[in-house]
Protein backbone atom coordinates (compact mmCIF):
# COMPACT_ATOMS: atom_id res chain seq x y z
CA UNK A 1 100.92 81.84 -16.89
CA UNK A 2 97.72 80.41 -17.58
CA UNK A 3 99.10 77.89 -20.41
CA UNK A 4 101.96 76.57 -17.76
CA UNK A 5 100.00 76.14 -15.31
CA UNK A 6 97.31 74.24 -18.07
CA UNK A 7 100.66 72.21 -18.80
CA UNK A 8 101.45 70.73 -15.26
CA UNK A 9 97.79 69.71 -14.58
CA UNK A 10 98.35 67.82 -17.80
CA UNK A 11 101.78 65.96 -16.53
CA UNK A 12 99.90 65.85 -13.24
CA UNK A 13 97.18 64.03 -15.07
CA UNK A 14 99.81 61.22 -16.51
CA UNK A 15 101.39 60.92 -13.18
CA UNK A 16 99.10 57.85 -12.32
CA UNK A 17 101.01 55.33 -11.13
CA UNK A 18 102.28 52.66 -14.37
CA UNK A 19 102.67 48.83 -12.82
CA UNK A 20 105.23 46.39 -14.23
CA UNK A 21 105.76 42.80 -13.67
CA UNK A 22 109.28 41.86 -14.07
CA UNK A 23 109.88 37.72 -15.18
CA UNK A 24 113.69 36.79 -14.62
CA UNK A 25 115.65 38.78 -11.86
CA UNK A 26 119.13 37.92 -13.55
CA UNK A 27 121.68 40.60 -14.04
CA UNK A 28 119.50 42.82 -16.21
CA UNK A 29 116.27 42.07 -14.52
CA UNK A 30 118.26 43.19 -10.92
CA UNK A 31 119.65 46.22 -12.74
CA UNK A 32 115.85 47.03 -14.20
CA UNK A 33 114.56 46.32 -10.73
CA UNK A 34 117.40 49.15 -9.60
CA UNK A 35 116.43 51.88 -12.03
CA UNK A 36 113.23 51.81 -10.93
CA UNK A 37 113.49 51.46 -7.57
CA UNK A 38 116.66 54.52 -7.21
CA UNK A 39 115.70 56.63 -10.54
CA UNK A 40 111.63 57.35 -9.90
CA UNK A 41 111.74 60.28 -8.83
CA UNK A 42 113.79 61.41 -11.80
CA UNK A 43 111.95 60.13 -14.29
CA UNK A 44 108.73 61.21 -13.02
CA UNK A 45 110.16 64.76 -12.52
CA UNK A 46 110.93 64.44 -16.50
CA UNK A 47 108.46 62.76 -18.13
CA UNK A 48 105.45 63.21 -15.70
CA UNK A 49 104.63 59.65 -15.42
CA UNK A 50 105.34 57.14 -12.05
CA UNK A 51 106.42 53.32 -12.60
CA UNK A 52 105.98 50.86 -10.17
CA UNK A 53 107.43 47.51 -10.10
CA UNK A 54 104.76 45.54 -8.23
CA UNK A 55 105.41 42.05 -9.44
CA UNK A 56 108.91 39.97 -9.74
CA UNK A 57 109.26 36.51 -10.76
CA UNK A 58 111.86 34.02 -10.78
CA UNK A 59 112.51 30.78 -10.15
CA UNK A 60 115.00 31.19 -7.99
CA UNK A 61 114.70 33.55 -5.05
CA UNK A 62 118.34 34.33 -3.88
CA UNK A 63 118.35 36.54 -6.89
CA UNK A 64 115.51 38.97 -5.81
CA UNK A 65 117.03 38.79 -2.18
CA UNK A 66 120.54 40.08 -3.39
CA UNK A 67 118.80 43.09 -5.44
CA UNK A 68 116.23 44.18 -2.50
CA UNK A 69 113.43 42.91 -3.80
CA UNK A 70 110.79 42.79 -0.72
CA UNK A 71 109.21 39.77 -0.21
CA UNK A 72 105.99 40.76 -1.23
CA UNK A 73 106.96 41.66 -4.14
CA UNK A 74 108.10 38.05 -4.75
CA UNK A 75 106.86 35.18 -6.77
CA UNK A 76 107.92 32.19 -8.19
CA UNK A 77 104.81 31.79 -10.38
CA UNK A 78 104.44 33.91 -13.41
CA UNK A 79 100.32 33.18 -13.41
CA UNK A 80 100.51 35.81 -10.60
CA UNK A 81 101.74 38.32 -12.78
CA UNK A 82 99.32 37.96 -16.08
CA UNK A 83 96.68 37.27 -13.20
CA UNK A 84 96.86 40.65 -11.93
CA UNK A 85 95.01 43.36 -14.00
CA UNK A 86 96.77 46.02 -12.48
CA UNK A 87 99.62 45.50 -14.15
CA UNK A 88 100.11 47.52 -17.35
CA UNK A 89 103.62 45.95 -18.56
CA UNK A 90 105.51 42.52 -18.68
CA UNK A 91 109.49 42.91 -19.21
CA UNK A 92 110.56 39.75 -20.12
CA UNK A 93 113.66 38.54 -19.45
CA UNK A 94 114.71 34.97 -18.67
CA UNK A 95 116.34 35.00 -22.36
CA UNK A 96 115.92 31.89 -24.87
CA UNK A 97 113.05 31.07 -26.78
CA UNK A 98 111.33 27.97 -25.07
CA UNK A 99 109.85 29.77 -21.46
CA UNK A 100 110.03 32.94 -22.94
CA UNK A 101 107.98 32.86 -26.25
CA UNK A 102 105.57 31.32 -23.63
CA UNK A 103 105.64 33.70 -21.17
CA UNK A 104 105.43 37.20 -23.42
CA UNK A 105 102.25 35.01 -25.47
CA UNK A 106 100.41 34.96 -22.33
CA UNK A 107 101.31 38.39 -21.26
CA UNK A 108 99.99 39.41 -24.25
CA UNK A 109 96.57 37.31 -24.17
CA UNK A 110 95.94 38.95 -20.24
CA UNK A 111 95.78 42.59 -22.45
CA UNK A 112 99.64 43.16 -21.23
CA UNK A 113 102.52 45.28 -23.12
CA UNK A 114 105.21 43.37 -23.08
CA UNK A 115 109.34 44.63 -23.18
CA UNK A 116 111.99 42.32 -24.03
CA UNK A 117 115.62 42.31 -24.58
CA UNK A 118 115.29 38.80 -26.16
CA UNK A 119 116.91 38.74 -29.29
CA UNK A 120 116.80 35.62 -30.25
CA UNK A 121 113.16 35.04 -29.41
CA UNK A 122 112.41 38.28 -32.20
CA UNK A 123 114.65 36.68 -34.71
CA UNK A 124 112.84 33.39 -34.89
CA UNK A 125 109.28 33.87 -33.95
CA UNK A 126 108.94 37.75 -34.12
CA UNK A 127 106.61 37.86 -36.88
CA UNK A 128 104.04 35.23 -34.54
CA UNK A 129 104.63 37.44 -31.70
CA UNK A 130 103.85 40.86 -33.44
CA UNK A 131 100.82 39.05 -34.70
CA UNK A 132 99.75 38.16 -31.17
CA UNK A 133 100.22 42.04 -29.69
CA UNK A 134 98.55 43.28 -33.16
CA UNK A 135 95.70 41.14 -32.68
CA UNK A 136 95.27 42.16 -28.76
CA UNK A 137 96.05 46.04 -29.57
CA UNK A 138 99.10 45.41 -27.19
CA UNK A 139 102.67 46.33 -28.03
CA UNK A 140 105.71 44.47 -27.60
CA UNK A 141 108.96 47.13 -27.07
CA UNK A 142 112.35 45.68 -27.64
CA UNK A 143 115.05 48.46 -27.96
CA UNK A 144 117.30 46.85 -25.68
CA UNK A 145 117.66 43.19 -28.11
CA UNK A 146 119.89 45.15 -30.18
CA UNK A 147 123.27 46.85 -29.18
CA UNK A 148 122.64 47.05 -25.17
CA UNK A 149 122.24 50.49 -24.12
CA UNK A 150 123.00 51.82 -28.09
CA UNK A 151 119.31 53.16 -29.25
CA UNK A 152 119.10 51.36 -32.17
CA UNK A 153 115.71 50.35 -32.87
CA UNK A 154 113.60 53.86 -32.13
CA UNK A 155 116.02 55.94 -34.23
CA UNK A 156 115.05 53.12 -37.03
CA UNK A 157 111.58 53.38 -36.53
CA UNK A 158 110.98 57.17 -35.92
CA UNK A 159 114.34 59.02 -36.42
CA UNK A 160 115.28 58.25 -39.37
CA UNK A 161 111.66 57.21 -41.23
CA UNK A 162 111.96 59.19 -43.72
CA UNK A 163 114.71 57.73 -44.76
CA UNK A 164 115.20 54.84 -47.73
CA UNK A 165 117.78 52.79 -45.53
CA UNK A 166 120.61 51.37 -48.16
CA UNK A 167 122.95 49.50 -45.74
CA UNK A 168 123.84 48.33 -41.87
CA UNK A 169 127.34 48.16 -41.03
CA UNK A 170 127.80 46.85 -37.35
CA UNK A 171 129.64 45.53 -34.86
CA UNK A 172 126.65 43.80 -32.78
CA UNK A 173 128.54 41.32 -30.10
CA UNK A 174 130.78 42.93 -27.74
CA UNK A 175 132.59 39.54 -26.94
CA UNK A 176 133.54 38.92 -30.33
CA UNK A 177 135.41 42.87 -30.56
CA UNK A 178 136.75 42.29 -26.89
CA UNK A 179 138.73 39.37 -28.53
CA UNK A 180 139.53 41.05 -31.77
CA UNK A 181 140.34 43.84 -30.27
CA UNK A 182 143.04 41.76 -27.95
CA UNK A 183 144.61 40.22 -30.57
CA UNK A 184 144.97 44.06 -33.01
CA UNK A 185 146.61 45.42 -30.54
CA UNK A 186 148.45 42.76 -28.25
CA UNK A 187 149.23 39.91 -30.69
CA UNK A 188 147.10 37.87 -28.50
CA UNK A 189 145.98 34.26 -30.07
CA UNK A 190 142.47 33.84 -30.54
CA UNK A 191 142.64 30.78 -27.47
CA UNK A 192 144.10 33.55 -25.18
CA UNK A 193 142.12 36.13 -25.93
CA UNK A 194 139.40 34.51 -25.09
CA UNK A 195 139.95 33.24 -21.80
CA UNK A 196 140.88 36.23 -20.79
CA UNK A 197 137.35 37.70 -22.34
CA UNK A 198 135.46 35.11 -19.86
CA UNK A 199 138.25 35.90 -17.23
CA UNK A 200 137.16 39.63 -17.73
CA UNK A 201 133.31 38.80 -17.49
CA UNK A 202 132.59 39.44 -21.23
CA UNK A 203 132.10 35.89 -22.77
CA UNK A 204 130.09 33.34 -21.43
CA UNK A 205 131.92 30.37 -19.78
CA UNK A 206 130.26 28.48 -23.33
CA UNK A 207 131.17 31.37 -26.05
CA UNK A 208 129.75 29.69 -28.98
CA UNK A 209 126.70 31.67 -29.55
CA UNK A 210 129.17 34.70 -29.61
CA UNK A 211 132.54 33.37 -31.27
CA UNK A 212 129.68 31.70 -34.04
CA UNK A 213 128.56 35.08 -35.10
CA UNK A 214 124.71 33.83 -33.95
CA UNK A 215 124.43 36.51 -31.75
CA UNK A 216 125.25 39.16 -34.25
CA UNK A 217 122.90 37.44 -37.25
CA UNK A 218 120.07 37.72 -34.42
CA UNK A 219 120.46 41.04 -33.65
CA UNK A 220 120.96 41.60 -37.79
CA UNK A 221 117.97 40.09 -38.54
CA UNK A 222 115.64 42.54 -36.50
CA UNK A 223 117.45 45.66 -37.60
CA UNK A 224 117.05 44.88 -41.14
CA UNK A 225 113.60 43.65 -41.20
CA UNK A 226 112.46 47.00 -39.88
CA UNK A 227 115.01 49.09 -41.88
CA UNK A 228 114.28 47.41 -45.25
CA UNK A 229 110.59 46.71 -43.94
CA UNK A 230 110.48 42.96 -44.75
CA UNK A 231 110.10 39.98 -43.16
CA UNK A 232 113.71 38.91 -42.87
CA UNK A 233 114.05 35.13 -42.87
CA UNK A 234 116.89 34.30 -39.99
CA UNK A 235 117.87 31.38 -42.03
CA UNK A 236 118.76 33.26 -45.14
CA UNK A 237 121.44 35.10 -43.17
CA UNK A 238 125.63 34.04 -44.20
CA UNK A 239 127.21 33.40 -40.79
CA UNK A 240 130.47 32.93 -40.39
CA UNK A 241 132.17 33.43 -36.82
CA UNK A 242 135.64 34.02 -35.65
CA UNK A 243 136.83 30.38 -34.02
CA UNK A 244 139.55 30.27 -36.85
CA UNK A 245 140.97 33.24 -36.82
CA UNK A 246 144.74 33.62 -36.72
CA UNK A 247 146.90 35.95 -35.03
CA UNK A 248 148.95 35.53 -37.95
CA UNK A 249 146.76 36.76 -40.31
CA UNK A 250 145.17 39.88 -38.07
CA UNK A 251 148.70 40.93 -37.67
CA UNK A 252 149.56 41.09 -41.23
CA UNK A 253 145.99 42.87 -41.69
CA UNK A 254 147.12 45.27 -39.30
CA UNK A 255 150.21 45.86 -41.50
CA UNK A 256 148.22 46.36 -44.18
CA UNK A 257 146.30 49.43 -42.56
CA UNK A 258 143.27 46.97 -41.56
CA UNK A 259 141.36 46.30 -38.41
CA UNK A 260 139.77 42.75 -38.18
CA UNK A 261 136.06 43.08 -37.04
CA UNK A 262 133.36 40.62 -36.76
CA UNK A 263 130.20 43.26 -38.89
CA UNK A 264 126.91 42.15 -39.35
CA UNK A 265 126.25 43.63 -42.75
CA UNK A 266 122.51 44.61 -44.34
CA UNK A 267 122.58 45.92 -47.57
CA UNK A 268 119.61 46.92 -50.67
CA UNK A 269 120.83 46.81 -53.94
CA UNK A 270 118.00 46.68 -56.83
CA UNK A 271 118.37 42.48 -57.45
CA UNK A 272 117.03 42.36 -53.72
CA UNK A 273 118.91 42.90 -50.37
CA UNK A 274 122.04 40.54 -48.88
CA UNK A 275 122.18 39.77 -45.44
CA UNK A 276 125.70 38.55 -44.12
CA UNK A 277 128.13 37.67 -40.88
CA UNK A 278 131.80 37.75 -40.86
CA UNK A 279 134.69 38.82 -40.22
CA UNK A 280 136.20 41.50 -42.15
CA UNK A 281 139.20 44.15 -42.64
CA UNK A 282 138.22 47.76 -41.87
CA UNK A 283 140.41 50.30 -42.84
CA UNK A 284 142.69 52.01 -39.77
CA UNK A 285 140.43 55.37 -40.49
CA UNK A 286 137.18 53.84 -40.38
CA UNK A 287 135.27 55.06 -36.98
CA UNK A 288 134.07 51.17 -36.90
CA UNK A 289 137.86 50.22 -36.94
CA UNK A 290 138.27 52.38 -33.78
CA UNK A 291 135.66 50.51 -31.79
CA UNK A 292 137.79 48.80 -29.45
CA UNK A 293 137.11 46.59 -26.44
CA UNK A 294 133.18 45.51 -25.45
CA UNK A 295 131.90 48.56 -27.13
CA UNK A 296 129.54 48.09 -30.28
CA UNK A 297 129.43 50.87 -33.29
CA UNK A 298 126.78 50.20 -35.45
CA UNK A 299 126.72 52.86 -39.06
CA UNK A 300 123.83 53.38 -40.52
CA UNK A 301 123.29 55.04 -44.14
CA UNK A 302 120.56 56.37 -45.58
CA UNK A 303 119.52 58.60 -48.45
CA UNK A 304 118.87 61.46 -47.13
CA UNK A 305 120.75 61.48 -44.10
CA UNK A 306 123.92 59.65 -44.95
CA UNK A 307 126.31 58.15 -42.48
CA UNK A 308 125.04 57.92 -39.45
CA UNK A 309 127.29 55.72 -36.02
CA UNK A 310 125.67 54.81 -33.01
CA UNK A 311 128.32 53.67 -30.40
CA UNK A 312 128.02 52.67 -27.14
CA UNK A 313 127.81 49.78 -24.74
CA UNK A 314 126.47 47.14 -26.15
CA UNK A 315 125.82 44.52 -23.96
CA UNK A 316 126.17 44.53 -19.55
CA UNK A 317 123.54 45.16 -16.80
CA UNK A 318 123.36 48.27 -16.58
CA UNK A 319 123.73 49.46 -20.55
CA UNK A 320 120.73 46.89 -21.08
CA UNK A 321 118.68 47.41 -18.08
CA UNK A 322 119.16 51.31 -19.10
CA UNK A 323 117.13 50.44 -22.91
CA UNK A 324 114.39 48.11 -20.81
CA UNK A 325 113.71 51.08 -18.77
CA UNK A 326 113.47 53.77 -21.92
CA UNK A 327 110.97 51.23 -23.70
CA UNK A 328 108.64 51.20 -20.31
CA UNK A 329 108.52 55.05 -20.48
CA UNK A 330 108.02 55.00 -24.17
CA UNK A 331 105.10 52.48 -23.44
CA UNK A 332 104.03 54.54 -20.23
CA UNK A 333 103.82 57.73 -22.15
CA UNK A 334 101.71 56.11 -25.03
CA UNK A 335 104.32 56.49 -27.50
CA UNK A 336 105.30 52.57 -28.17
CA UNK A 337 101.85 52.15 -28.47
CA UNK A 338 101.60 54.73 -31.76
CA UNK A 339 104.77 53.32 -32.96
CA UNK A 340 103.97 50.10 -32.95
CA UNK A 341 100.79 50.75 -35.49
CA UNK A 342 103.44 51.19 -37.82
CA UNK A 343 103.49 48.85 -40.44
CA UNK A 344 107.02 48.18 -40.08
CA UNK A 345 107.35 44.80 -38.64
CA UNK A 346 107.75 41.42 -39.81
CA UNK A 347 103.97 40.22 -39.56
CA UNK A 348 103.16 43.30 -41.69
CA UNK A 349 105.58 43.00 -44.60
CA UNK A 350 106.40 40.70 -47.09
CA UNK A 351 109.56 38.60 -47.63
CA UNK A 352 112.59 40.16 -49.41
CA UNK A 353 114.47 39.35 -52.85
CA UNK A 354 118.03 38.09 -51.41
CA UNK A 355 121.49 38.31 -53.21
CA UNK A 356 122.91 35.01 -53.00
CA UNK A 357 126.72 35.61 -51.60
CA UNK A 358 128.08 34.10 -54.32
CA UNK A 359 126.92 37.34 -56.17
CA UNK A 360 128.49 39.75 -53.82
CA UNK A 361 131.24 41.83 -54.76
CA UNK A 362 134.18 42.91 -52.05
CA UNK A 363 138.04 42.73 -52.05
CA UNK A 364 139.64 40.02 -50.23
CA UNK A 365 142.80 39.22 -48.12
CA UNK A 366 143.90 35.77 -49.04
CA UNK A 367 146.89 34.10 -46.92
CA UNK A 368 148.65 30.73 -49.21
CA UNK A 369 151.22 28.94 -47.69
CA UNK A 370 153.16 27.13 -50.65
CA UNK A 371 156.64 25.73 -52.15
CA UNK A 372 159.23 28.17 -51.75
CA UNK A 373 160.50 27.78 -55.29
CA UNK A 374 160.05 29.40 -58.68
CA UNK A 375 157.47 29.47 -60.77
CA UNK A 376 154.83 29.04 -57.89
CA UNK A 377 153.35 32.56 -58.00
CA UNK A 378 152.88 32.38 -61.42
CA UNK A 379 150.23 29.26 -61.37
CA UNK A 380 148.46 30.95 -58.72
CA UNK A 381 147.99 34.54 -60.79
CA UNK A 382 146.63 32.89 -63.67
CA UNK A 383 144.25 31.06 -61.64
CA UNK A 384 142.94 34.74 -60.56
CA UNK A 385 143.06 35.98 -64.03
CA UNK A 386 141.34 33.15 -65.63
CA UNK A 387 138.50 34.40 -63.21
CA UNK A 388 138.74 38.11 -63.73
CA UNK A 389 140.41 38.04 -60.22
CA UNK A 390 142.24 41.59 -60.09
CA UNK A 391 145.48 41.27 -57.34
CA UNK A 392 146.15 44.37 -56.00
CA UNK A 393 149.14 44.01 -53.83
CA UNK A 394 151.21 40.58 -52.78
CA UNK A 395 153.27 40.35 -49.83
CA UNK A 396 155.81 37.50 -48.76
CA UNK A 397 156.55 36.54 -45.45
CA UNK A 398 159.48 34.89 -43.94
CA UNK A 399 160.13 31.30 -44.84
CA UNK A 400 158.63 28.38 -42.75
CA UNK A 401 161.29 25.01 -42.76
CA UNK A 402 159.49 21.89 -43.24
CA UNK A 403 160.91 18.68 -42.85
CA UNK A 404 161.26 18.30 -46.68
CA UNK A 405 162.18 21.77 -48.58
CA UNK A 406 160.15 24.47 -46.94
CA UNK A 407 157.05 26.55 -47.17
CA UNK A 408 156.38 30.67 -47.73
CA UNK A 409 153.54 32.36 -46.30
CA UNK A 410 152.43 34.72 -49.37
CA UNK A 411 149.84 37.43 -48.48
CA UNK A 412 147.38 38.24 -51.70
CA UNK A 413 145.15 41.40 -51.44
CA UNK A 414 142.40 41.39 -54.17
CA UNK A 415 140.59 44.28 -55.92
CA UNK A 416 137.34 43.93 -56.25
CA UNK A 417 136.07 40.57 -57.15
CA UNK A 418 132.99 38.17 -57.35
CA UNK A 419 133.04 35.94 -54.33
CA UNK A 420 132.00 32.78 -56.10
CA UNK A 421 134.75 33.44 -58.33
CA UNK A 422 136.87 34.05 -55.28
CA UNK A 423 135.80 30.52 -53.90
CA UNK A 424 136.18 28.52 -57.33
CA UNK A 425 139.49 30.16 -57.31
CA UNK A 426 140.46 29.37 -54.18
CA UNK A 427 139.25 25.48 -54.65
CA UNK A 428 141.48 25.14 -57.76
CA UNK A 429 144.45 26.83 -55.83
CA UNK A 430 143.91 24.31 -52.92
CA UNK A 431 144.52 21.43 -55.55
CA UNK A 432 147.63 22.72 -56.76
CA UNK A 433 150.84 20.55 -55.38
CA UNK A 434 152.68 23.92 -54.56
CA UNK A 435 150.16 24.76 -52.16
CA UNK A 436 150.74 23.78 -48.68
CA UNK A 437 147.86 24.62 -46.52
CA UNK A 438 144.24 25.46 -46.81
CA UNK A 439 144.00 29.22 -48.18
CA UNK A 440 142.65 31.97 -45.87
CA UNK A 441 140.08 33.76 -46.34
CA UNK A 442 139.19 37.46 -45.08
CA UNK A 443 136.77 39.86 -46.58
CA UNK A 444 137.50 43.57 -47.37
CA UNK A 445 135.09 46.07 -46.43
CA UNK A 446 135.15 49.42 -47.91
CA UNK A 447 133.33 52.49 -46.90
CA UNK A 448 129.70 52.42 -48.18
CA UNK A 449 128.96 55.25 -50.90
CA UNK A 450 127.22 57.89 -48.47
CA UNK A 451 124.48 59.01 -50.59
CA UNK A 452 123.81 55.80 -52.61
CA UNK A 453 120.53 56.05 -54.78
């Protein structure tokens, strides 16, 4: 009895009361301000330890008044906050990376933790940012920038540390798999499915940070720096989005056996790592293929521990507000601050080796509209073949009238093949006069080799 009773006075000990300044009362800041306000009890009857949120800003007030923020807790200055030495953490989130860098800089120089959900702001400036917490023996916590609600980022830097991490597979931007999604499984066109996303309340009224696949390559960027332990180099990523996607072409995908996902894709080879953005066919029996709707699925594989999926919510108040509130425990509890001596992040590393994409290997799904008459498939095989360009299986679809002659659409699936072959291929089939249209392009992804050395 004497050891339990040794072990409360120690959680009674930790139960000093942990103040947090919240900057930006938007959806996730009102949600955070929730938690803590309805959960306290809980958590402190769990963990030992008591937050207090002591200090909101924003610049507009109506916000705080629809969440139940007193009025003393209230500011529209966010001096007051770094001004006040009471306060042990900073959650930042007003989003871009203007206000914000600014804001979590000086949180930083007042001897402040700081939690953010700010992906972008990582991506581009993370490795001046860690340098700034290093320097002031602060830590900056950021589970909920990548995948919402999904723990992503602890499993990466504790869970699975012994681990040599060979690839990321994910599907990082729940708008994007919303509209996919519609248009697998209810032939909706890209233009519909989207309006009914923002209808819905799951793309913003101006998508194109979504739709462009920026989003994702954010969120890409700081999962790879810390599970290659580099310093990833946003600009080196290969985005492409899904604004010209055709219903067309997922449907014959989907006859195929494929599911069209936007994946974020990190992967370590020995010439260096690649770092890519796009959409791609999953096989029907892949569990990412299955990841319908808002939800993200993010696999992980590494060499000891192999396939690993973390799927969840990946984006909304409450999913997000939920990872702000885990990374002020962690930070409470003194755990960030051990993690973050880690020599994981991007001010501590060193840049990478990348594979240029035009070195990457993966089958593709071409689409050619062209000529219906003979002879045409021929001069498009030996265009493949005089590029080692392996077809695997060619389907024809009905026949398109034109107002002179008419027009095929001929599906091509690929085996595997050099994509800068692909593309040299695909110029010289472009020129051909028995080619209609502009060829389409989709990537084939195939299950990564589990246990890959």
């Amino acid at each position: 009895m004497h050891g339990v009773a040794q072990h409360k006075e120690k959680f009674r000990a930790m139960s000093d009361i942990y103040k947090i300044g919240l900057i930006g009362c938007g959806v996730v800041g009102q949600q955070v301000a929730e938690i803590l306000r309805c959960e306290a009890d809980e958590i402190s009857k769990k963990t030992g330890l008591r937050l207090q949120l002591v200090r909101v800003c924003d610049k507009d007030r109506s916000q705080a008044v629809k969440a139940g923020i007193p009025d003393d807790l209230f500011t529209t200055q966010a001096a007051d906050i770094f001004n006040d030495k009471s306060i042990a953490a900073v959650v930042e989130l007003v989003g871009g990376t203007t206000v914000a860098k600014d804001f979590v800089l000086r949180a930083l120089d007042a001897g402040q933790d700081v939690v953010t959900a700010n992906k972008a702001l990582l991506a581009k400036f993370g490795r001046e940012i860690y340098r700034a917490a290093h320097a002031q023996n602060r830590a900056v916590a950021f589970e909920a920038s990548c995948g919402g609600g999904i723990p992503l980022i602890l499993p990466l830097r504790n869970g699975l540390v012994a681990n040599r991490i060979n690839a990321i597979y994910g599907i990082l931007n729940g708008t994007c798999n919303y509209i996919l999604s519609e248009m697998s499984t209810k032939g909706k066109s890209y233009a519909e499915a989207l309006a009914e996303a923002q209808a819905a309340g799951f793309a913003e009224l101006d998508p194109t940070l979504d739709v462009s696949g920026g989003d994702t390559a954010h969120k890409l960027a700081i999962l790879a720096s810390i599970a290659f332990c580099c310093d990833v180099d946003l600009d080196r990523l290969n985005v492409e989005g899904i604004e010209q996607l055709d219903a067309e072409d997922i449907s014959a995908g989907k006859e195929l056996g494929y599911v069209c996902k936007l994946l974020g894709i990190a992967q370590r080879a020995d010439s260096g790592i690649s770092l890519r953005v796009h959409p791609a066919f999953v096989h029907h029996d892949h569990p990412l293929a299955s990841t319908a709707g808002s939800f993200n699925a993010i696999s992980v594989y590494g060499n000891w521990v192999g396939h690993t999926l973390f799927l969840g919510r990946g984006a909304g108040g409450k999913p997000t507000a939920s990872a702000v509130v885990a990374d002020l425990i962690d930070l409470a509890s003194g755990n960030a601050g051990r993690t973050f001596r880690y020599p994981m992040l991007n001010d501590c590393t060193t840049a990478p080796k990348y594979v240029p994409v035009e070195e990457l290997r993966s089958r593709f799904y071409v689409r050619l509209q062209v000529a219906d008459r003979p002879g045409v498939m021929g001069k498009i095989t030996n265009v493949f073949g005089a590029r080692q360009i392996s077809i695997r299986a060619v389907t024809q679809h009905e026949r398109v009238e034109a107002a002179v002659g008419g027009s095929v659409s001929v599906v091509v699936l690929t085996h595997e093949a050099v994509e800068g072959r692909m593309r040299e291929a695909l110029d010289e089939i472009s020129a051909l006069d028995v080619v209609q249209a502009k060829p389409v392009l989709i990537r084939v992804v195939s299950e990564h080799a589990e246990y890959a050395s």
